[in-house]
PDB file of N, CA and C in Angstrom:
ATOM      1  N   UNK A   1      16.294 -22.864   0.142  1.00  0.00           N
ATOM      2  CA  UNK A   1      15.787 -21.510   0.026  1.00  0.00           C
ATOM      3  C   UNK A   1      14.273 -21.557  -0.139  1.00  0.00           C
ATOM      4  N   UNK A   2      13.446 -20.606   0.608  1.00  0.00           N
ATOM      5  CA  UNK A   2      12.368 -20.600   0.524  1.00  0.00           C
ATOM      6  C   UNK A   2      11.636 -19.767  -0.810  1.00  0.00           C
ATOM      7  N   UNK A   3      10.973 -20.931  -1.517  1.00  0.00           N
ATOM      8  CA  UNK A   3      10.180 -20.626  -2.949  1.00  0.00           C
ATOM      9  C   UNK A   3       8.543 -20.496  -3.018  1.00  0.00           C
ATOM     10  N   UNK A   4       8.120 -19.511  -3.447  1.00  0.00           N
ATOM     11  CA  UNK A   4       6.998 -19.605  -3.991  1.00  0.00           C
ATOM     12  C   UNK A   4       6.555 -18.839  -5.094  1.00  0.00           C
ATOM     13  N   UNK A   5       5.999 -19.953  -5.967  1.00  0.00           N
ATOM     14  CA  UNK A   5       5.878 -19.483  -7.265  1.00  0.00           C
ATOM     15  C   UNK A   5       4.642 -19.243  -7.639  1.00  0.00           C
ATOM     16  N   UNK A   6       3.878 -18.421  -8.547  1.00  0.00           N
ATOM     17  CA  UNK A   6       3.167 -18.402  -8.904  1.00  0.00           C
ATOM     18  C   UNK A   6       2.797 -18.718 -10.840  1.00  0.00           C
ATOM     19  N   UNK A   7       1.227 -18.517 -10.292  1.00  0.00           N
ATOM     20  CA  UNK A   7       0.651 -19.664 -11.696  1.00  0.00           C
ATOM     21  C   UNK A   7      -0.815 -19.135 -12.243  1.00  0.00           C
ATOM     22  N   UNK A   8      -0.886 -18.998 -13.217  1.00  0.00           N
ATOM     23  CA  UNK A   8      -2.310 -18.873 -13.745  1.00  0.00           C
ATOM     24  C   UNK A   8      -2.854 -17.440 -13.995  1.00  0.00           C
ATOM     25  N   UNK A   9      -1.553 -16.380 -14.206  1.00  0.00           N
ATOM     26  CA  UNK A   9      -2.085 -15.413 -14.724  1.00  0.00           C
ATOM     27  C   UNK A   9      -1.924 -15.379 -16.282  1.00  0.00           C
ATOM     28  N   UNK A  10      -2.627 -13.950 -16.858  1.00  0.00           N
ATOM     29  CA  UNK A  10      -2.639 -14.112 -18.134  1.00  0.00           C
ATOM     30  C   UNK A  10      -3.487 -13.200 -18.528  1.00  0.00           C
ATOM     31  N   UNK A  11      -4.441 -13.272 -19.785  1.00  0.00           N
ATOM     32  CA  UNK A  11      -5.130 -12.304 -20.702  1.00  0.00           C
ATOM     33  C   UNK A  11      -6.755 -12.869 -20.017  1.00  0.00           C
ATOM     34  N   UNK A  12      -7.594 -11.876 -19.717  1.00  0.00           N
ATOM     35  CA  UNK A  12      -9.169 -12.266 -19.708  1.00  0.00           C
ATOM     36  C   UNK A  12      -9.586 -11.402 -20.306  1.00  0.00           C
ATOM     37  N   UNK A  13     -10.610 -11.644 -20.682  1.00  0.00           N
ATOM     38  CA  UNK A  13     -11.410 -10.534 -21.017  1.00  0.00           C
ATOM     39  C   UNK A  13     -12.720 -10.463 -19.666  1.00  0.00           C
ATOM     40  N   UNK A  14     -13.014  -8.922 -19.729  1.00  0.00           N
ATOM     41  CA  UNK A  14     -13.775  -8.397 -18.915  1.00  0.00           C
ATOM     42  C   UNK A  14     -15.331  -8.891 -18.127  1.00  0.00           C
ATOM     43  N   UNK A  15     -15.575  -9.928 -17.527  1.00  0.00           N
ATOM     44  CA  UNK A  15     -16.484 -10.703 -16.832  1.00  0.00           C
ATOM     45  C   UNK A  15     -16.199 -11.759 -16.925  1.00  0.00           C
ATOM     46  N   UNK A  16     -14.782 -12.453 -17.387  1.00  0.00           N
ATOM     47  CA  UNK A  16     -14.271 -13.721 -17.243  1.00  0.00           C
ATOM     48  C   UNK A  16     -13.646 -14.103 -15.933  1.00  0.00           C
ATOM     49  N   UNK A  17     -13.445 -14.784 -15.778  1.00  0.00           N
ATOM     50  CA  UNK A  17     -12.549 -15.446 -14.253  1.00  0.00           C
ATOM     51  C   UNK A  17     -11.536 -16.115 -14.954  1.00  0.00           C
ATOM     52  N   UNK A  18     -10.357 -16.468 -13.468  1.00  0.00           N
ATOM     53  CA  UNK A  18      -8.980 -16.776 -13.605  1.00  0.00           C
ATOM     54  C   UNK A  18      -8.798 -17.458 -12.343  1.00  0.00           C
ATOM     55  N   UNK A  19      -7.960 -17.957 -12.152  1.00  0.00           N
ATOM     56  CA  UNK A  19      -7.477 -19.121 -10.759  1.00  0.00           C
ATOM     57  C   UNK A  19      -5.960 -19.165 -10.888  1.00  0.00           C
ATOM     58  N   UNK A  20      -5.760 -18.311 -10.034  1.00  0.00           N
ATOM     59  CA  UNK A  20      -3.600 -18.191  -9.398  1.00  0.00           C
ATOM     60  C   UNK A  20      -3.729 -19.489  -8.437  1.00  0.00           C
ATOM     61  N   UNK A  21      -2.705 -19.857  -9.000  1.00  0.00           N
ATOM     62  CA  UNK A  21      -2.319 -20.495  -8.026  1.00  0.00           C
ATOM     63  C   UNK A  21      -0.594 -20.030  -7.291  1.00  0.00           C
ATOM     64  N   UNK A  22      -0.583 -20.627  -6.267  1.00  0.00           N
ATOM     65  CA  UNK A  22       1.181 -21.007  -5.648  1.00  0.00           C
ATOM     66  C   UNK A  22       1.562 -21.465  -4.660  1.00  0.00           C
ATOM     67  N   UNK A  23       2.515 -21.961  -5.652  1.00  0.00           N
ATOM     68  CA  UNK A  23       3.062 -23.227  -4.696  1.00  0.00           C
ATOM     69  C   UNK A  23       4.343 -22.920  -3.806  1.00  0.00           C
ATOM     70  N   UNK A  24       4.256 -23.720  -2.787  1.00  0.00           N
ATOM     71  CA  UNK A  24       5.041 -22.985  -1.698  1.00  0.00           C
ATOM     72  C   UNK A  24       6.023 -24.284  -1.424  1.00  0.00           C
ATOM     73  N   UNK A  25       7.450 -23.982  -1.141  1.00  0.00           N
ATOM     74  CA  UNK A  25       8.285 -25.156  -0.772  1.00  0.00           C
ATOM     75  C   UNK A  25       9.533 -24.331   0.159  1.00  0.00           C
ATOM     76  N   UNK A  26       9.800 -24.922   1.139  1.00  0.00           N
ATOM     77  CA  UNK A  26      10.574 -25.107   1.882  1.00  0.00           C
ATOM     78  C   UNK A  26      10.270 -24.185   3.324  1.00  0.00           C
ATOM     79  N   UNK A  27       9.088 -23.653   3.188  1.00  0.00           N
ATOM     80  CA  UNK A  27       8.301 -23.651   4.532  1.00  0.00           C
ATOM     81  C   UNK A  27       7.394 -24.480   5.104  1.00  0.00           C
ATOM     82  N   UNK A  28       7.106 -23.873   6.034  1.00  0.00           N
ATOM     83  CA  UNK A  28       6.442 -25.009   7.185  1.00  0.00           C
ATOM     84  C   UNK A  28       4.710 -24.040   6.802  1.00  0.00           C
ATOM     85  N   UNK A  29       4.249 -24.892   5.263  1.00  0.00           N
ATOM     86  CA  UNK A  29       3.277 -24.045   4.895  1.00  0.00           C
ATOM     87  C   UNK A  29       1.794 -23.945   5.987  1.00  0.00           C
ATOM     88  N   UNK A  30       1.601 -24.871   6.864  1.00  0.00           N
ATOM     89  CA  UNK A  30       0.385 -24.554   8.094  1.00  0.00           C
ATOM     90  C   UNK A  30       0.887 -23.180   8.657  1.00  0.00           C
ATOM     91  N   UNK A  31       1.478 -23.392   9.086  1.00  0.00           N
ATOM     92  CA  UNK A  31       1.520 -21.936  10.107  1.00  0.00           C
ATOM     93  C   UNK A  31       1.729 -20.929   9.425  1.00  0.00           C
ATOM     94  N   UNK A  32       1.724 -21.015   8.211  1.00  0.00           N
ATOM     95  CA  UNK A  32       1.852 -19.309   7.704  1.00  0.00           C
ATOM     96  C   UNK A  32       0.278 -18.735   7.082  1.00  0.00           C
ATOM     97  N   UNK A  33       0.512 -17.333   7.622  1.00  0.00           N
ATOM     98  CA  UNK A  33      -0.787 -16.766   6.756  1.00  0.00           C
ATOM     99  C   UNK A  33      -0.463 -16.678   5.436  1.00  0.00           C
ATOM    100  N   UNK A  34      -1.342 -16.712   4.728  1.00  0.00           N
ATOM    101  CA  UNK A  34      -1.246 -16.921   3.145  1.00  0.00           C
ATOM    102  C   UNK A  34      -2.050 -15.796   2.973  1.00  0.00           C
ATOM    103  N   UNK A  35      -1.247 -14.921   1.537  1.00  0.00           N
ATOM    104  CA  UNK A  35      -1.709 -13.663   1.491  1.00  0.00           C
ATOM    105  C   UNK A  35      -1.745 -13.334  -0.598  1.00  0.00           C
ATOM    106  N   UNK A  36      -2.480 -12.896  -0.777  1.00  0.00           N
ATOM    107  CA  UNK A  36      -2.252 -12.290  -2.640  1.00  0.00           C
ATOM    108  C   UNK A  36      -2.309 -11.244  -2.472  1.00  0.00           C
ATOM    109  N   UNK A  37      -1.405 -10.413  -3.047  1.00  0.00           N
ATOM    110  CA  UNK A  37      -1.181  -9.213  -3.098  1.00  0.00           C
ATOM    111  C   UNK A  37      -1.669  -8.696  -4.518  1.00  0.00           C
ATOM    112  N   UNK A  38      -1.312  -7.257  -5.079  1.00  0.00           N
ATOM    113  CA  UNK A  38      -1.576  -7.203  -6.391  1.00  0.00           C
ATOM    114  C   UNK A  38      -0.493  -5.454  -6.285  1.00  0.00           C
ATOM    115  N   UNK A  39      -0.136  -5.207  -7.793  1.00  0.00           N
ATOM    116  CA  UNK A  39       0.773  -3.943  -8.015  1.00  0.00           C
ATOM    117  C   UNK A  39      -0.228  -3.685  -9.397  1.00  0.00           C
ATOM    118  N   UNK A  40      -1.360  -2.239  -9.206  1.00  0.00           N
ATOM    119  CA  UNK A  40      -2.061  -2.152 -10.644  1.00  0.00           C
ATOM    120  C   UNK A  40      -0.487  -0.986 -10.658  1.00  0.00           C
ATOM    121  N   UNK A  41      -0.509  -0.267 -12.088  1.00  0.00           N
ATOM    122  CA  UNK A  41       0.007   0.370 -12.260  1.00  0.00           C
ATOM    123  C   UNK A  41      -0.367   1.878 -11.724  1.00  0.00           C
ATOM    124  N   UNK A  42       0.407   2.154 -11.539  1.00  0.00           N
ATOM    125  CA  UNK A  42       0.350   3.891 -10.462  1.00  0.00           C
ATOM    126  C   UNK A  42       0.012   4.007  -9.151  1.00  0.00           C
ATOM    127  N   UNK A  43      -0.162   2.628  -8.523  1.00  0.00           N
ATOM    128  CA  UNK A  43      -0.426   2.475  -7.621  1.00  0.00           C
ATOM    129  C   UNK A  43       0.474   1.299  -6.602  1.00  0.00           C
ATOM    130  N   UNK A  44       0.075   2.006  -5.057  1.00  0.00           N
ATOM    131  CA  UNK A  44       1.387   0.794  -4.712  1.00  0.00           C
ATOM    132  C   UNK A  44       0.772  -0.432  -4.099  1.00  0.00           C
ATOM    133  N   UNK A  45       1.460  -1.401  -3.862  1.00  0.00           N
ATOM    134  CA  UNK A  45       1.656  -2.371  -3.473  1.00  0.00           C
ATOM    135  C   UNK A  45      -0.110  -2.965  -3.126  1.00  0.00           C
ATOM    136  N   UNK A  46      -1.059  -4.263  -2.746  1.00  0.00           N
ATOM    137  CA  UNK A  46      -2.182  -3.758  -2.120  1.00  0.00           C
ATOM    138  C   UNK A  46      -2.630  -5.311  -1.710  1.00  0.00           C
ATOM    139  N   UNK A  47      -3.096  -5.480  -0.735  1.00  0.00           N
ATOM    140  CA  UNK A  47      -3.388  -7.071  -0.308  1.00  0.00           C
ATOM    141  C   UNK A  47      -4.615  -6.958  -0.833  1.00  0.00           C
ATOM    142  N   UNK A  48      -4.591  -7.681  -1.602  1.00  0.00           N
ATOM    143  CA  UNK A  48      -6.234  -8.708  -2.140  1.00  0.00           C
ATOM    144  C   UNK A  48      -7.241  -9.526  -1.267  1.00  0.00           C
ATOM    145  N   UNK A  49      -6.301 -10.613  -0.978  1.00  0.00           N
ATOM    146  CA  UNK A  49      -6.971 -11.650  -0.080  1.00  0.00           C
ATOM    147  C   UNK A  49      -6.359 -12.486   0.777  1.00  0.00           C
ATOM    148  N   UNK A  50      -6.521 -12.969   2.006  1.00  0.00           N
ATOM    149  CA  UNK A  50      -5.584 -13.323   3.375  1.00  0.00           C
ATOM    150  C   UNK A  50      -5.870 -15.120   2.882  1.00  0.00           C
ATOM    151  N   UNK A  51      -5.476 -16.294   3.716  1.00  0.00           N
ATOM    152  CA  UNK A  51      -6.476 -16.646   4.493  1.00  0.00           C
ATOM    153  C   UNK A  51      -5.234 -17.783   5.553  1.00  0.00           C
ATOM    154  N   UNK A  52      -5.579 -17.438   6.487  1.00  0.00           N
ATOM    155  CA  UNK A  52      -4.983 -17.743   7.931  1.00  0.00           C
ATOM    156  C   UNK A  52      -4.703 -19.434   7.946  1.00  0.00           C
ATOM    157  N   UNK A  53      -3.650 -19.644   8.989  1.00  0.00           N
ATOM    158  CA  UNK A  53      -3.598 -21.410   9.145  1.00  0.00           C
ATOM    159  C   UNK A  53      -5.031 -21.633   9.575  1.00  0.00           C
ATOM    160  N   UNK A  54      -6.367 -21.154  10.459  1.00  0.00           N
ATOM    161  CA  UNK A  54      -7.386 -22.118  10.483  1.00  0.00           C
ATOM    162  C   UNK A  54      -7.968 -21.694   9.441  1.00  0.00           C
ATOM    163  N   UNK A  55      -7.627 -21.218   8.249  1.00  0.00           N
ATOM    164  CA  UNK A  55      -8.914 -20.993   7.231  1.00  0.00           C
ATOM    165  C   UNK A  55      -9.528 -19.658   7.624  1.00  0.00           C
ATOM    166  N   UNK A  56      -9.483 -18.751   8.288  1.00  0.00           N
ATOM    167  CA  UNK A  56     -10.438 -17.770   8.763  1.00  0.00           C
ATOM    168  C   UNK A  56      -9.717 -17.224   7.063  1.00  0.00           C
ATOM    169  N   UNK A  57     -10.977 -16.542   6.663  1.00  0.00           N
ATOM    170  CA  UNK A  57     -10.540 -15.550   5.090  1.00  0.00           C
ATOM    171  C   UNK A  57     -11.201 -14.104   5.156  1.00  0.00           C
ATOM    172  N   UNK A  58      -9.998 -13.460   4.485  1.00  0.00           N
ATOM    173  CA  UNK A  58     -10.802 -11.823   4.139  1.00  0.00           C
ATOM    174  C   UNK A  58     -10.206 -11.383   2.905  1.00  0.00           C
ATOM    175  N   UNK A  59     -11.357 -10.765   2.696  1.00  0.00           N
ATOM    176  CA  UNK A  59     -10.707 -10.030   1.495  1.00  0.00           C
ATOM    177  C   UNK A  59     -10.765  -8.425   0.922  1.00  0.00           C
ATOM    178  N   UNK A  60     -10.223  -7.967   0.279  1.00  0.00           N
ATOM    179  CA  UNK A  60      -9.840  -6.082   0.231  1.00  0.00           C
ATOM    180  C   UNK A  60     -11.706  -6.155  -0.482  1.00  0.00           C
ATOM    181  N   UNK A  61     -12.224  -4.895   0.165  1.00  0.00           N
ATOM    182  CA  UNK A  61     -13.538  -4.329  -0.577  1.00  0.00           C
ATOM    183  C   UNK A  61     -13.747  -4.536  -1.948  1.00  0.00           C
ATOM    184  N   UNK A  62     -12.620  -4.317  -2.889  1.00  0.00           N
ATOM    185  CA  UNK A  62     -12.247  -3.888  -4.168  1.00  0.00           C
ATOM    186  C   UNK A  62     -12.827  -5.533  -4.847  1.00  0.00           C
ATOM    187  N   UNK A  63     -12.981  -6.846  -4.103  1.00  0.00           N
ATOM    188  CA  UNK A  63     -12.829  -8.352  -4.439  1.00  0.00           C
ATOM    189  C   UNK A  63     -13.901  -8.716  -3.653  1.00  0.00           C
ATOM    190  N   UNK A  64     -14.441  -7.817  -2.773  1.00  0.00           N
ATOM    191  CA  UNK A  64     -15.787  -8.892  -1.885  1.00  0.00           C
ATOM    192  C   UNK A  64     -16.967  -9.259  -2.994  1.00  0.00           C
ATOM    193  N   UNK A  65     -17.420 -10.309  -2.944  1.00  0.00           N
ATOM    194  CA  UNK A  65     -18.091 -10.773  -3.722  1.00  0.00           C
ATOM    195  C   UNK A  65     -17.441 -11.763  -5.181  1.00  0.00           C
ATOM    196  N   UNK A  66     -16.384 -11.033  -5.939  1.00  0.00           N
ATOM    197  CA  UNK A  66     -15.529 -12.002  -6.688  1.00  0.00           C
ATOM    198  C   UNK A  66     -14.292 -12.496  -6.901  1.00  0.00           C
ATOM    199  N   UNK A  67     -14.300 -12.880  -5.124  1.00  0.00           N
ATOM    200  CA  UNK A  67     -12.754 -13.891  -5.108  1.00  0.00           C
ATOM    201  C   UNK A  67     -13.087 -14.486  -4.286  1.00  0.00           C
ATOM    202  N   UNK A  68     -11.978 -16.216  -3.860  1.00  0.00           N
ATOM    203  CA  UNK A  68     -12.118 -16.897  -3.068  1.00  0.00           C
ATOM    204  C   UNK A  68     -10.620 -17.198  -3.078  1.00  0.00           C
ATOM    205  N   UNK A  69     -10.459 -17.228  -1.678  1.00  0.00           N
ATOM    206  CA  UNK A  69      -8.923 -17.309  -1.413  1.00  0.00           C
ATOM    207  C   UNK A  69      -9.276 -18.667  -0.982  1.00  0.00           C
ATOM    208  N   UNK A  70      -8.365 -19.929  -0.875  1.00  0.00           N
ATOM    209  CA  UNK A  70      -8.439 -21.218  -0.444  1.00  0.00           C
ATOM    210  C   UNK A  70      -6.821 -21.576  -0.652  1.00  0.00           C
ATOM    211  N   UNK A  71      -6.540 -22.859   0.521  1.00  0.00           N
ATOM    212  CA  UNK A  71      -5.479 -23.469   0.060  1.00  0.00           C
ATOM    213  C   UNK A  71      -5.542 -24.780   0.487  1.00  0.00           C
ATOM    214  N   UNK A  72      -4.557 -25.553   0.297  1.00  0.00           N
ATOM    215  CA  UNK A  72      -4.075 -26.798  -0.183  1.00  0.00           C
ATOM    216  C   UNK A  72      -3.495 -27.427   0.729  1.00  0.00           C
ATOM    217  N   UNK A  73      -3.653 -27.700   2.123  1.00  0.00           N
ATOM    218  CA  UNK A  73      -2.353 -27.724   2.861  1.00  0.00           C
ATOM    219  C   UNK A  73      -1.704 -28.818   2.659  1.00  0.00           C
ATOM    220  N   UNK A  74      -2.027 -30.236   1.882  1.00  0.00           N
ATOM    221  CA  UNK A  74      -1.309 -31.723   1.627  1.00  0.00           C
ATOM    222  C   UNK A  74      -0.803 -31.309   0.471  1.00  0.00           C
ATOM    223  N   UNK A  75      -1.109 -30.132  -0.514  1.00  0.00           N
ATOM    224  CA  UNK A  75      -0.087 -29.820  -1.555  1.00  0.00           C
ATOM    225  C   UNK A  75       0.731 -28.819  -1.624  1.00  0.00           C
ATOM    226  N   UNK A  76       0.648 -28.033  -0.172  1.00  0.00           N
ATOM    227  CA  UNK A  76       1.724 -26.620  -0.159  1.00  0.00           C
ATOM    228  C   UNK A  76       0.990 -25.484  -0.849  1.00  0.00           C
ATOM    229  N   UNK A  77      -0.403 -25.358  -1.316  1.00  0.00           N
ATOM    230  CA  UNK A  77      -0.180 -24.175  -2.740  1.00  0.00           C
ATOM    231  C   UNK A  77      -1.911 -23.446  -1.913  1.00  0.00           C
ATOM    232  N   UNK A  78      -1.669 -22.722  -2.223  1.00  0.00           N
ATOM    233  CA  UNK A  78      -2.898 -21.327  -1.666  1.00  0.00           C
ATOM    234  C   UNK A  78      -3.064 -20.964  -3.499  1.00  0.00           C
ATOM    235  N   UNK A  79      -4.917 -20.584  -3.550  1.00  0.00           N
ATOM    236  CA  UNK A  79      -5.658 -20.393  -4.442  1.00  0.00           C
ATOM    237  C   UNK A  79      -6.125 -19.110  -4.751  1.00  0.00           C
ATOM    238  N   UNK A  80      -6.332 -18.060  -5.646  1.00  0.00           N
ATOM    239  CA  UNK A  80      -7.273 -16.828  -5.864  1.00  0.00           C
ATOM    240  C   UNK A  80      -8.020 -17.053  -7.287  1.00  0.00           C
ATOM    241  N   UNK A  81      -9.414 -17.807  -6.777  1.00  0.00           N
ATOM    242  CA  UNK A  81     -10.238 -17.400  -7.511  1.00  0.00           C
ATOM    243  C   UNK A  81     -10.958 -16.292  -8.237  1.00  0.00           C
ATOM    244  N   UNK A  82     -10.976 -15.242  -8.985  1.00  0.00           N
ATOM    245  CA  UNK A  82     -11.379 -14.445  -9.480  1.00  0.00           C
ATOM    246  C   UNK A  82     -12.596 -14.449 -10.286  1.00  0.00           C
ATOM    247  N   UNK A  83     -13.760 -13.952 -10.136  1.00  0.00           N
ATOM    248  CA  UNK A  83     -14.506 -13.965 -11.027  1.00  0.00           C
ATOM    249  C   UNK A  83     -15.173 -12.397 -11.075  1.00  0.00           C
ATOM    250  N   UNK A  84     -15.533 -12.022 -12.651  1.00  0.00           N
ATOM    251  CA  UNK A  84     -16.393 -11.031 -12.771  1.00  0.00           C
ATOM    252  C   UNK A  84     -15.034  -9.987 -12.732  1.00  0.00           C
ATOM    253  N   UNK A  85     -14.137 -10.140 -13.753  1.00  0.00           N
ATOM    254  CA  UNK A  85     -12.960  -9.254 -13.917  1.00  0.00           C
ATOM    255  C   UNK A  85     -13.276  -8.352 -14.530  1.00  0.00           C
ATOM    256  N   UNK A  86     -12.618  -7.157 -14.027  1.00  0.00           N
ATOM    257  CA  UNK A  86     -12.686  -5.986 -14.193  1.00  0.00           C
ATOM    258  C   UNK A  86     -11.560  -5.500 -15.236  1.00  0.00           C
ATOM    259  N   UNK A  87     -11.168  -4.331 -16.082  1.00  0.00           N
ATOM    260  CA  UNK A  87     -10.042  -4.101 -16.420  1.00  0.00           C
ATOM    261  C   UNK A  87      -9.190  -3.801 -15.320  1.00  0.00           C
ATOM    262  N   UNK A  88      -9.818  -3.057 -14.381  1.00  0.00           N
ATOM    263  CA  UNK A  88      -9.210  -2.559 -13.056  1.00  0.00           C
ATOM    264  C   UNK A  88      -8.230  -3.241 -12.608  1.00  0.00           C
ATOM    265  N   UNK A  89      -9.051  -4.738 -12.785  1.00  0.00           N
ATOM    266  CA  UNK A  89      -7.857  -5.697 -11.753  1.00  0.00           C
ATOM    267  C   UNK A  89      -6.235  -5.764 -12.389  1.00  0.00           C
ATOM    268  N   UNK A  90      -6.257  -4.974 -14.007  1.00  0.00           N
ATOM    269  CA  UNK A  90      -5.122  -5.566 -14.387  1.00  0.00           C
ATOM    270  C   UNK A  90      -3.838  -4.947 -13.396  1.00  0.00           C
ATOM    271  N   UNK A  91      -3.122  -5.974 -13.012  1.00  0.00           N
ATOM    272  CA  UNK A  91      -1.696  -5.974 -12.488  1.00  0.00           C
ATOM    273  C   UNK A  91      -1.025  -7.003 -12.571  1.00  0.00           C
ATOM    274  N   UNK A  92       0.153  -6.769 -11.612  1.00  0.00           N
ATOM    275  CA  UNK A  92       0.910  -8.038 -11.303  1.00  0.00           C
ATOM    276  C   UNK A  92       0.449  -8.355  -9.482  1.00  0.00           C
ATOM    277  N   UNK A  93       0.038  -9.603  -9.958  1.00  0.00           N
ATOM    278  CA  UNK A  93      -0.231 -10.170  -8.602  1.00  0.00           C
ATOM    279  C   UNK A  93       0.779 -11.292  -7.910  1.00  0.00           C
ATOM    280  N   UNK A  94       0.655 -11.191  -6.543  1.00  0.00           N
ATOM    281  CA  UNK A  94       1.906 -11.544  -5.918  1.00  0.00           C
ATOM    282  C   UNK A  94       1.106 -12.566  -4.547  1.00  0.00           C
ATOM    283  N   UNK A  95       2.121 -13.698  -4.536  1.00  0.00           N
ATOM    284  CA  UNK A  95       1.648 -14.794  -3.253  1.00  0.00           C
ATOM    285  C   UNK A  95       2.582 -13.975  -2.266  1.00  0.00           C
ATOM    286  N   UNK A  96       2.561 -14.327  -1.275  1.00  0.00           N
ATOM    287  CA  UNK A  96       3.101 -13.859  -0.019  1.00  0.00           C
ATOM    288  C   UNK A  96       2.810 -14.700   1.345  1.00  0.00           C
ATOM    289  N   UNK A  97       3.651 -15.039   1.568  1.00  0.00           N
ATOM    290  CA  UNK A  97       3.322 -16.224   3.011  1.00  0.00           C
ATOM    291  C   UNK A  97       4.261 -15.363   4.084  1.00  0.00           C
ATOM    292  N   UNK A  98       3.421 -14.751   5.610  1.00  0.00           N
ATOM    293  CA  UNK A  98       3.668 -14.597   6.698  1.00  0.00           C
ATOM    294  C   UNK A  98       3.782 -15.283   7.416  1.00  0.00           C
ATOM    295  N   UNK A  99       4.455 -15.794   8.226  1.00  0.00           N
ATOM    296  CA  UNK A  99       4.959 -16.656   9.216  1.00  0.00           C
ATOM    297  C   UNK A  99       4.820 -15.398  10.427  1.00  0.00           C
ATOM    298  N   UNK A 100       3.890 -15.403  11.370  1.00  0.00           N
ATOM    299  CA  UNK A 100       3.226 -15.377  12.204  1.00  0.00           C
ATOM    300  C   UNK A 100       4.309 -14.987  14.034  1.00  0.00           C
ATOM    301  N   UNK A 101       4.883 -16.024  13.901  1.00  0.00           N
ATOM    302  CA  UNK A 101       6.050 -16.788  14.803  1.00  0.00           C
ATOM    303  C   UNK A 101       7.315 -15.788  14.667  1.00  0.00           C
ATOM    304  N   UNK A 102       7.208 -15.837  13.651  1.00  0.00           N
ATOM    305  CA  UNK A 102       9.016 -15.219  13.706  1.00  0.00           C
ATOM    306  C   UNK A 102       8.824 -14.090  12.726  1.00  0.00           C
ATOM    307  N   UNK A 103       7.929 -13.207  12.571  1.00  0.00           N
ATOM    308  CA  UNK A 103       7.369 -12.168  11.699  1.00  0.00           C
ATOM    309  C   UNK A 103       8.097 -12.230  10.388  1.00  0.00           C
ATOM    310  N   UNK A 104       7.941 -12.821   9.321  1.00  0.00           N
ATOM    311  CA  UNK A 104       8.736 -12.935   8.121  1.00  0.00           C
ATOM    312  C   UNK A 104       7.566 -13.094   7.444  1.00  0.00           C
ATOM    313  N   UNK A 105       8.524 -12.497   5.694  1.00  0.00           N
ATOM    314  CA  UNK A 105       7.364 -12.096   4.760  1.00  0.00           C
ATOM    315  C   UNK A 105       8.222 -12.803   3.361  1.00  0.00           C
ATOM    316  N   UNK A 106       7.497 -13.720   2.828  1.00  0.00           N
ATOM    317  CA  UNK A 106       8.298 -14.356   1.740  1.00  0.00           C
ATOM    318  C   UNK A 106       7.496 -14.328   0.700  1.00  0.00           C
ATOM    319  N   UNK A 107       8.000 -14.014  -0.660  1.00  0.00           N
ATOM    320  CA  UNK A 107       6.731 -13.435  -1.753  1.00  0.00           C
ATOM    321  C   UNK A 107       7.612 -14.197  -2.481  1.00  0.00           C
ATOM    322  N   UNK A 108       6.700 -14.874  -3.621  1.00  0.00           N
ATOM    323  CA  UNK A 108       6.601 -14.846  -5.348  1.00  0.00           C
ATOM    324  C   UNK A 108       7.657 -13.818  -5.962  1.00  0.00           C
ATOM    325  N   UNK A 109       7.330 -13.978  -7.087  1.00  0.00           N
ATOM    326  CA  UNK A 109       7.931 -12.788  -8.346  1.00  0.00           C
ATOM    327  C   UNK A 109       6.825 -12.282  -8.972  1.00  0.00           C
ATOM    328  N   UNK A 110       5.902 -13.090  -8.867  1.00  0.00           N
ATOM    329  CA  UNK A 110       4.323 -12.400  -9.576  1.00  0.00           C
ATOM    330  C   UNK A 110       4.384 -13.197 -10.367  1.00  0.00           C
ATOM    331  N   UNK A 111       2.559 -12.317 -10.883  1.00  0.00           N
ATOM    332  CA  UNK A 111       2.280 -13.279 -12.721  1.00  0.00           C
ATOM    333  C   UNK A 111       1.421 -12.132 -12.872  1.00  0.00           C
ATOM    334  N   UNK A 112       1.502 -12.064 -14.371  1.00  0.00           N
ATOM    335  CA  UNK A 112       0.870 -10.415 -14.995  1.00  0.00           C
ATOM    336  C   UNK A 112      -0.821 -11.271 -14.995  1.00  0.00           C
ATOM    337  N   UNK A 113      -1.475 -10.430 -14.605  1.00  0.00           N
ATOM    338  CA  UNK A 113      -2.756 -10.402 -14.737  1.00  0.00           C
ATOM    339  C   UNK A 113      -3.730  -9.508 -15.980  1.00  0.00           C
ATOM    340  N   UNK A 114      -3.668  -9.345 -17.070  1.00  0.00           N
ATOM    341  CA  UNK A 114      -4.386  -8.629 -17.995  1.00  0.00           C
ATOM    342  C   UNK A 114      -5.984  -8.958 -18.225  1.00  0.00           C
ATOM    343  N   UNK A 115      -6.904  -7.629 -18.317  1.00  0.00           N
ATOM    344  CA  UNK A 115      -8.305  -7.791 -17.702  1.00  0.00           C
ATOM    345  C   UNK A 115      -8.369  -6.835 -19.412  1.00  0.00           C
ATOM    346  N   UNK A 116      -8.955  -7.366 -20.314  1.00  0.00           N
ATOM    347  CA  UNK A 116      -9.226  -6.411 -21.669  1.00  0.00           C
ATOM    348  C   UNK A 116     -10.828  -6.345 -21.578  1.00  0.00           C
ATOM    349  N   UNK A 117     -11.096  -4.816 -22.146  1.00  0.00           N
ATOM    350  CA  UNK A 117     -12.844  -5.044 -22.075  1.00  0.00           C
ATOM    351  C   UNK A 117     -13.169  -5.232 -23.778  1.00  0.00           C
TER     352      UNK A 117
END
């Protein structure tokens, strides 16, 4: 069964940074786009940051300037650097790997993200 878990959320306080990680197993992790999502409360669902099998990266307006999406491909696991947190950012944030090929969408369970000022 295809897993990916996530890692490294938690409590910051407000101009601190954080680093998610997740790790991905039992896909064929090159070919998928690698994606972080985020759920703030009252709001739905919202992609954060992409970044494609060659590395091409983007990221939502809301993060240009303090995130870096990166991944791992000899360890399976895609990265979201965060810096310069906002309370805003607090949610639950979510990995998500697209497979491209056969249009499929395989997500995490999340990890709570809390941003205190």
């Amino acid at each position: 069964q295809v897993q990916l878990v996530e890692s490294g959320g938690g409590l910051v306080q407000a101009g601190g940074s954080l680093r998610l990680s997740c790790a991905v197993a039992r896909i064929i992790f090159r070919e998928n786009t690698m994606n972080w999502y985020r759920q703030v409360p009252g709001k739905e669902r919202e992609l954060v940051a992409s970044t494609t099998s060659d590395d091409k990266t983007s990221y939502a307006d809301f993060m240009k300037g303090r995130a870096t999406i990166s991944r791992d491909n000899a360890k399976n696991t895609v990265y979201l650097q965060m810096n310069s947190m906002r309370p805003e950012d607090t949610g639950v944030y979510y990995c998500n790997a697209h497979n491209p090929i056969w249009n499929r969408d395989y997500w995490g369970r999340g990890t709570q993200v809390t941003v205190s000022s």
